[in-house]
Protein backbone atom coordinates (compact mmCIF):
# COMPACT_ATOMS: atom_id res chain seq x y z
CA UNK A 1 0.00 0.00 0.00
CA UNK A 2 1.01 3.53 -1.54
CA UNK A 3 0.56 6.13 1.25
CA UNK A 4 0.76 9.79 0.08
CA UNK A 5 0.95 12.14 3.51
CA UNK A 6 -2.04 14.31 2.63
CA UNK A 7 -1.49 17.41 5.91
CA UNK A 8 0.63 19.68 4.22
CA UNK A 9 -2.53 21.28 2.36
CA UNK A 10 -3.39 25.03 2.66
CA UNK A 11 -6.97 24.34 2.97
CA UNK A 12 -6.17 22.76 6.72
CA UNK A 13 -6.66 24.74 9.68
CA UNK A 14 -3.46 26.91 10.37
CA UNK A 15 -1.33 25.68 7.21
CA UNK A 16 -2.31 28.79 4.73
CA UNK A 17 -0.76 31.13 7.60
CA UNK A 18 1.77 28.50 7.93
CA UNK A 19 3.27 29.13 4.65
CA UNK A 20 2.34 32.66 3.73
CA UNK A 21 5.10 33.17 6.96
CA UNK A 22 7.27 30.71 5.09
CA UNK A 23 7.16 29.26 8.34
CA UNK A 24 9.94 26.52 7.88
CA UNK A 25 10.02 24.52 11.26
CA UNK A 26 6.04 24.29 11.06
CA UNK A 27 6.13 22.87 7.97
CA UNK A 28 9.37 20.37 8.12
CA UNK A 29 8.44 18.97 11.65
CA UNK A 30 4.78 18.35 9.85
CA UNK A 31 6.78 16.79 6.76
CA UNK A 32 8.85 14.58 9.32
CA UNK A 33 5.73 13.51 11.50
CA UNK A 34 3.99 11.97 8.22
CA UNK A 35 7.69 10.26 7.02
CA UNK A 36 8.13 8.61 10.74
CA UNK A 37 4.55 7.55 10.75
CA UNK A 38 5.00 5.28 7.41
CA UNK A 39 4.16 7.93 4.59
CA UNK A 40 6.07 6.93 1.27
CA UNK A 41 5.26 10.36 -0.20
CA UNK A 42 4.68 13.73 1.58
CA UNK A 43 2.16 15.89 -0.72
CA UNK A 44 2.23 19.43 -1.01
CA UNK A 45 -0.60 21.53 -1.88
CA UNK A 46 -1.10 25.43 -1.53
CA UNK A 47 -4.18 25.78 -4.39
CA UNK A 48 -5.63 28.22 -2.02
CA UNK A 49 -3.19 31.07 -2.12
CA UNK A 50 -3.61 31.59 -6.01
CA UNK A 51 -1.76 34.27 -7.22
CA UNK A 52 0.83 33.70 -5.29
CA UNK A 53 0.94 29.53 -5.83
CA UNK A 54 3.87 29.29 -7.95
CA UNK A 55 6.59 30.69 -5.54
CA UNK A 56 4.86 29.31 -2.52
CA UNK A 57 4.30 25.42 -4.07
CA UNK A 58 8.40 26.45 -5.09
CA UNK A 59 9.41 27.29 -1.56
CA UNK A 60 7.11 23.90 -0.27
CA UNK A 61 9.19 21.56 -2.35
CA UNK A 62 12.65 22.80 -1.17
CA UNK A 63 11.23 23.22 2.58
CA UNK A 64 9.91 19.68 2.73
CA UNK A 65 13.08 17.99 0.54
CA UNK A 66 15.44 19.31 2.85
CA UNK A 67 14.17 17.18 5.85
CA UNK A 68 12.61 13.64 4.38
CA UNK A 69 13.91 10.84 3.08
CA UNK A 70 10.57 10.07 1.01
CA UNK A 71 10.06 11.95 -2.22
CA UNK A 72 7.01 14.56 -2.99
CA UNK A 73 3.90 14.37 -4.38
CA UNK A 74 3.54 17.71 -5.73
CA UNK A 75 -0.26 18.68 -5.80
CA UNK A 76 -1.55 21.72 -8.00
CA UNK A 77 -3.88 22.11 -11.01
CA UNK A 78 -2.06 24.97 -12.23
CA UNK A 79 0.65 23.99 -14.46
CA UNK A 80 2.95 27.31 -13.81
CA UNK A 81 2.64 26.55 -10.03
CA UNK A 82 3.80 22.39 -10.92
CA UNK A 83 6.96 23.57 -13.23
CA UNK A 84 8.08 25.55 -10.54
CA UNK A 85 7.12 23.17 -8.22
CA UNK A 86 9.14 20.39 -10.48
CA UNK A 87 11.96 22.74 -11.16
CA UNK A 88 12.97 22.79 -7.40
CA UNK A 89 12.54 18.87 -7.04
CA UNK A 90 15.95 17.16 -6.21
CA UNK A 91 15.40 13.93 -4.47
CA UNK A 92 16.65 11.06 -6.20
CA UNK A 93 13.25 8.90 -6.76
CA UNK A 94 10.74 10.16 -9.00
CA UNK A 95 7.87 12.81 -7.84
CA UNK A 96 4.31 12.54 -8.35
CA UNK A 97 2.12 15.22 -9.99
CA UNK A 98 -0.87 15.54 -8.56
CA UNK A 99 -2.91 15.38 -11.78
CA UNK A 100 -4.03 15.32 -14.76
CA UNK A 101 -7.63 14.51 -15.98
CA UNK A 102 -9.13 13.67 -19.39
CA UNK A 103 -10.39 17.55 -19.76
CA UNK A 104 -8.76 18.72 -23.15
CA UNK A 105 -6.73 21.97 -22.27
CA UNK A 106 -5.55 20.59 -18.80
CA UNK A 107 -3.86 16.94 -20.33
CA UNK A 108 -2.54 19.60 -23.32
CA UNK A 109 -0.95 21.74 -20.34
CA UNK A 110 0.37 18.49 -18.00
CA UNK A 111 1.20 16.25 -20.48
CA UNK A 112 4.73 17.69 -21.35
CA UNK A 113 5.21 18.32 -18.07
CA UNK A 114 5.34 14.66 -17.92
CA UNK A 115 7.45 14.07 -20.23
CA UNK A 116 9.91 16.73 -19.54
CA UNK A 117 10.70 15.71 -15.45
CA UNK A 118 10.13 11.96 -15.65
CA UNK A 119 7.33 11.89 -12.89
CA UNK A 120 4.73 9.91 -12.30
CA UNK A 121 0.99 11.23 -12.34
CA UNK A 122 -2.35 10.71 -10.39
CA UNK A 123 -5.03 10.47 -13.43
CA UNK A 124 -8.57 12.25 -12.58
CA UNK A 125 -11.16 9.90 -13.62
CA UNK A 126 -12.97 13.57 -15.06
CA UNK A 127 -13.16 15.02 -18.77
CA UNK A 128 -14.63 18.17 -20.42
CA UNK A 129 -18.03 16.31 -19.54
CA UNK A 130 -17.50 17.17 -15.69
CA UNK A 131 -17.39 15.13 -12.19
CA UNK A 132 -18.05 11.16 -13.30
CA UNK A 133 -21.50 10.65 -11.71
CA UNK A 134 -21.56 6.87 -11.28
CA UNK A 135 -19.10 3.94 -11.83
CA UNK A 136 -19.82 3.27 -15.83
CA UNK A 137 -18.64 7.39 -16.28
CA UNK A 138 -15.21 6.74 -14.13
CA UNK A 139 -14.85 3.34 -15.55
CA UNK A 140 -14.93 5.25 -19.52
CA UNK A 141 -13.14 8.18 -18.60
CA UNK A 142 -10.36 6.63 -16.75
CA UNK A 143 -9.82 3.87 -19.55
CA UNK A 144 -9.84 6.56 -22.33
CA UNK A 145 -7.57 8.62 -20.13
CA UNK A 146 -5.06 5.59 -19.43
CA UNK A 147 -5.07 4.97 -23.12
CA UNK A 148 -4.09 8.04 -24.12
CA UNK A 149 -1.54 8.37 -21.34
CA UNK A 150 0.39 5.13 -22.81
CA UNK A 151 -0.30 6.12 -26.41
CA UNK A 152 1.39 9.38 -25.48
CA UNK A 153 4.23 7.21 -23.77
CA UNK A 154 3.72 7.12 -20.36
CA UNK A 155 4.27 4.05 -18.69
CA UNK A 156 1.59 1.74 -16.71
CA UNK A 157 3.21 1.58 -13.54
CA UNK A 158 4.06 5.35 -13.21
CA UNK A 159 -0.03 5.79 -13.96
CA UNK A 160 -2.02 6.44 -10.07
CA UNK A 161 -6.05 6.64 -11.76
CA UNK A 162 -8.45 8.53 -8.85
CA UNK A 163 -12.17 7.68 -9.45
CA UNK A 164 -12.85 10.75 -7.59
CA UNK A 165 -14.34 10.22 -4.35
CA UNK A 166 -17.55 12.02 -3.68
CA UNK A 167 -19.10 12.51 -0.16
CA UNK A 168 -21.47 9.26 0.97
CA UNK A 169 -23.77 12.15 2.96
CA UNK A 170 -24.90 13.60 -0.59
CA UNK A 171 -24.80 10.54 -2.50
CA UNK A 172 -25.45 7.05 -0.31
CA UNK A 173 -24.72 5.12 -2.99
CA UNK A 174 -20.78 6.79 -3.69
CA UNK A 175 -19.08 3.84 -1.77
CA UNK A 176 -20.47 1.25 -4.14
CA UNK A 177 -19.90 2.50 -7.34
CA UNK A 178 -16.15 3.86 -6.21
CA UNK A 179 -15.34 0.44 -5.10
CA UNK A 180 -17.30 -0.95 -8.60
CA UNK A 181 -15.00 1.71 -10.42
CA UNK A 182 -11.67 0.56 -8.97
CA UNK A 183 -12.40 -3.23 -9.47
CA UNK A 184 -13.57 -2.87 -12.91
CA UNK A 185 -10.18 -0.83 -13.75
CA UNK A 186 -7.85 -3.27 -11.54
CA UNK A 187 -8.88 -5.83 -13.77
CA UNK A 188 -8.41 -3.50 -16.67
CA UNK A 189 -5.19 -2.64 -16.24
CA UNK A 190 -3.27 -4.74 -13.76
CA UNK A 191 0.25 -2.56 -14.07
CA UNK A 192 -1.48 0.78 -12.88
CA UNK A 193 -2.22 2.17 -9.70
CA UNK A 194 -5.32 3.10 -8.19
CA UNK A 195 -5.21 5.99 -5.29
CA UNK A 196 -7.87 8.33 -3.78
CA UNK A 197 -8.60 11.12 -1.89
CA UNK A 198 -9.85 8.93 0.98
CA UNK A 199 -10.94 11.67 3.31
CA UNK A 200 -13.71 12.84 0.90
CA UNK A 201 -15.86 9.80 1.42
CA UNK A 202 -16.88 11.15 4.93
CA UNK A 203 -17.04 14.72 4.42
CA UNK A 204 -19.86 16.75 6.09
CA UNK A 205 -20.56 13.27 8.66
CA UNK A 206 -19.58 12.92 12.20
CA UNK A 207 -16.89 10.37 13.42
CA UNK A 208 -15.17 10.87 9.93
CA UNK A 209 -12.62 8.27 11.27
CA UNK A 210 -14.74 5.17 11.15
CA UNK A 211 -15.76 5.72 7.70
CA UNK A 212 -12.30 6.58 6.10
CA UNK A 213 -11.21 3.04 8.04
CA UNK A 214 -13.69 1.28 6.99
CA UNK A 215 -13.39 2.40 3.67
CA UNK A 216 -10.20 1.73 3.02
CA UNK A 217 -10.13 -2.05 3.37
CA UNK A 218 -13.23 -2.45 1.51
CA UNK A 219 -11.80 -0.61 -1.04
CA UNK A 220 -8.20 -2.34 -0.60
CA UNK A 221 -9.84 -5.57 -1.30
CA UNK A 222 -10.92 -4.08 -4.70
CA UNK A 223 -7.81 -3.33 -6.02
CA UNK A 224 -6.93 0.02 -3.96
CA UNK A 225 -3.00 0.34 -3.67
CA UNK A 226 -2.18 3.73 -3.13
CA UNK A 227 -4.05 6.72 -0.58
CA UNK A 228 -3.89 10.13 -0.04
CA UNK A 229 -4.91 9.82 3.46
CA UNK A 230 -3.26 11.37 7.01
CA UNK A 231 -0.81 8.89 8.35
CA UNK A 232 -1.01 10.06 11.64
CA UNK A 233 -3.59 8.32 12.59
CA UNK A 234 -2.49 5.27 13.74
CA UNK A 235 -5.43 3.20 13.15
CA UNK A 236 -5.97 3.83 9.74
CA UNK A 237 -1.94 2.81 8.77
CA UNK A 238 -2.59 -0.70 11.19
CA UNK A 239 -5.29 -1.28 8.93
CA UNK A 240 -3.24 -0.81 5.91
CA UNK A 241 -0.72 -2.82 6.62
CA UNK A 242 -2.74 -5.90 7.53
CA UNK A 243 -4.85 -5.36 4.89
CA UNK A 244 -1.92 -5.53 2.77
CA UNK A 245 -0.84 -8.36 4.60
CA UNK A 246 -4.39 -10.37 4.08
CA UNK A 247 -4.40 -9.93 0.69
CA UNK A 248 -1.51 -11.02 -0.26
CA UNK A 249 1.16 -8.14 -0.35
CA UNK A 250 3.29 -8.69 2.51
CA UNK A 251 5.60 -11.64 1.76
CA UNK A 252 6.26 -14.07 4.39
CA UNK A 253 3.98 -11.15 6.39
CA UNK A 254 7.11 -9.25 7.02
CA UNK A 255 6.06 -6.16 7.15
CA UNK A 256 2.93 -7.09 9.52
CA UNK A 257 5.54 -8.44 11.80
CA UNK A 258 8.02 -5.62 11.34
CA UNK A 259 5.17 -3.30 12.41
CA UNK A 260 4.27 -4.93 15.10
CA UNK A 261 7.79 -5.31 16.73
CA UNK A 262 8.16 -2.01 16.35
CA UNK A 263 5.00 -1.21 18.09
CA UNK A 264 3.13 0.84 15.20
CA UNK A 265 -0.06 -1.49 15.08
CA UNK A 266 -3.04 0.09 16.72
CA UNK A 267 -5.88 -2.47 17.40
């Protein structure tokens, strides 16, 4: 299981200040937290200060680089804001880009992005139609998205497709055809990845943490193998890693056990 650290975001409480102050030890000791807690990629979004995205989504990258191991998913939909963003990067694995979608102008503006840094890309299961409204519409769009990805030479594995999560409190019936989506896809295209925003399930709904949990195995058992989820809380990476471990993943269940000697499994 992919984990993408999802807290350094501008729309969370206190981060927008956080960075308009360039506050540095705010951010890095945030960056850390999420690497010590199992994240393999930190994400860094700051879509909410606009104008000023570019330089700040810049001075995020070379904050967060300087003090984690893991590399960056780097999170805009403003392609001037990613080339800086990509510009800056220096670890030695490949970055994410956090994405592209099927919408004409915006895979015309990523695309050589793409090609120009070597990154990998989350895929928005959206076109110039709008937000997919049940799983046949994120089952088409993602397929003709993937296929023009490859046919444009991207590889499979470097490929993350997000159905797009939508909350369960305005539509009851989003956790079924997400979790249709992703298995229909899996099977599709076995080389890919499939991630999500997983926090958007239980927007707007008390005790979000139940539902996020709860989704995330079902949807694990569906083909799920990446998140953008906070790895801070505990219970949510114990469930990942069994999960990973009961279907499969984990050979000889070392990481399960690994975890667990180290004392990072929450029951």
């Amino acid at each position: 299981m992919i984990i993408i650290g999802e807290l350094i975001n501008t729309s969370r409480e206190g981060l927008e200040s956080a960075v308009k102050g360039r506050d540095k030890e705010f951010i890095q000791n945030l960056a850390k937290k999420q690497e010590d807690a199992g994240a393999d990629f930190i994400d860094v979004n700051c879509g909410t200060l606009i104008q000023e995205e570019p330089e700040a989504l810049e001075w995020l990258v070379k904050t967060v680089q300087a003090v984690v191991e893991v590399p960056l998913c780097i999170d805009s939909p403003n392609p001037e804001a990613l080339k800086r963003g990509l510009e800056a990067y220096e670890h030695e694995e490949n970055a994410i880009i956090n994405s592209i979608t099927a919408e004409s102008e915006r895979y015309e503006q990523i695309l050589p992005l793409l090609k120009e840094y070597d990154v990998s890309v989350v895929a928005l299961a959206m076109d110039d139609n709008g937000m997919p409204k049940n799983a046949d519409d994120r089952i088409n769009v993602a397929t003709n998205l993937v296929e023009d990805l490859i046919a444009d030479g991207i590889a499979m594995e470097d490929i993350y497709v997000d159905p797009i999560i939508q909350p369960i409190g305005t539509d009851v019936k989003m956790g079924p055809e997400i979790l249709n989506a992703i298995d229909t896809i899996t099977n599709k295209y076995e080389e890919i990845h499939i991630t999500c925003g997983l926090s958007n399930i239980s927007h707007g709904l008390p005790k979000r943490q139940l539902l996020n949990q709860s989704f995330l195995v079902l949807a694990m058992s569906r083909g799920l193998d990446s998140a953008i989820l906070d790895p801070l809380d505990e219970k949510i990476m114990s469930l990942a890693i069994a999960g990973d471990t009961l279907l499969g993943n984990d050979k000889y269940c070392g990481n399960y056990i690994r975890a667990a000697k180290s004392d990072k499994l929450t029951i």
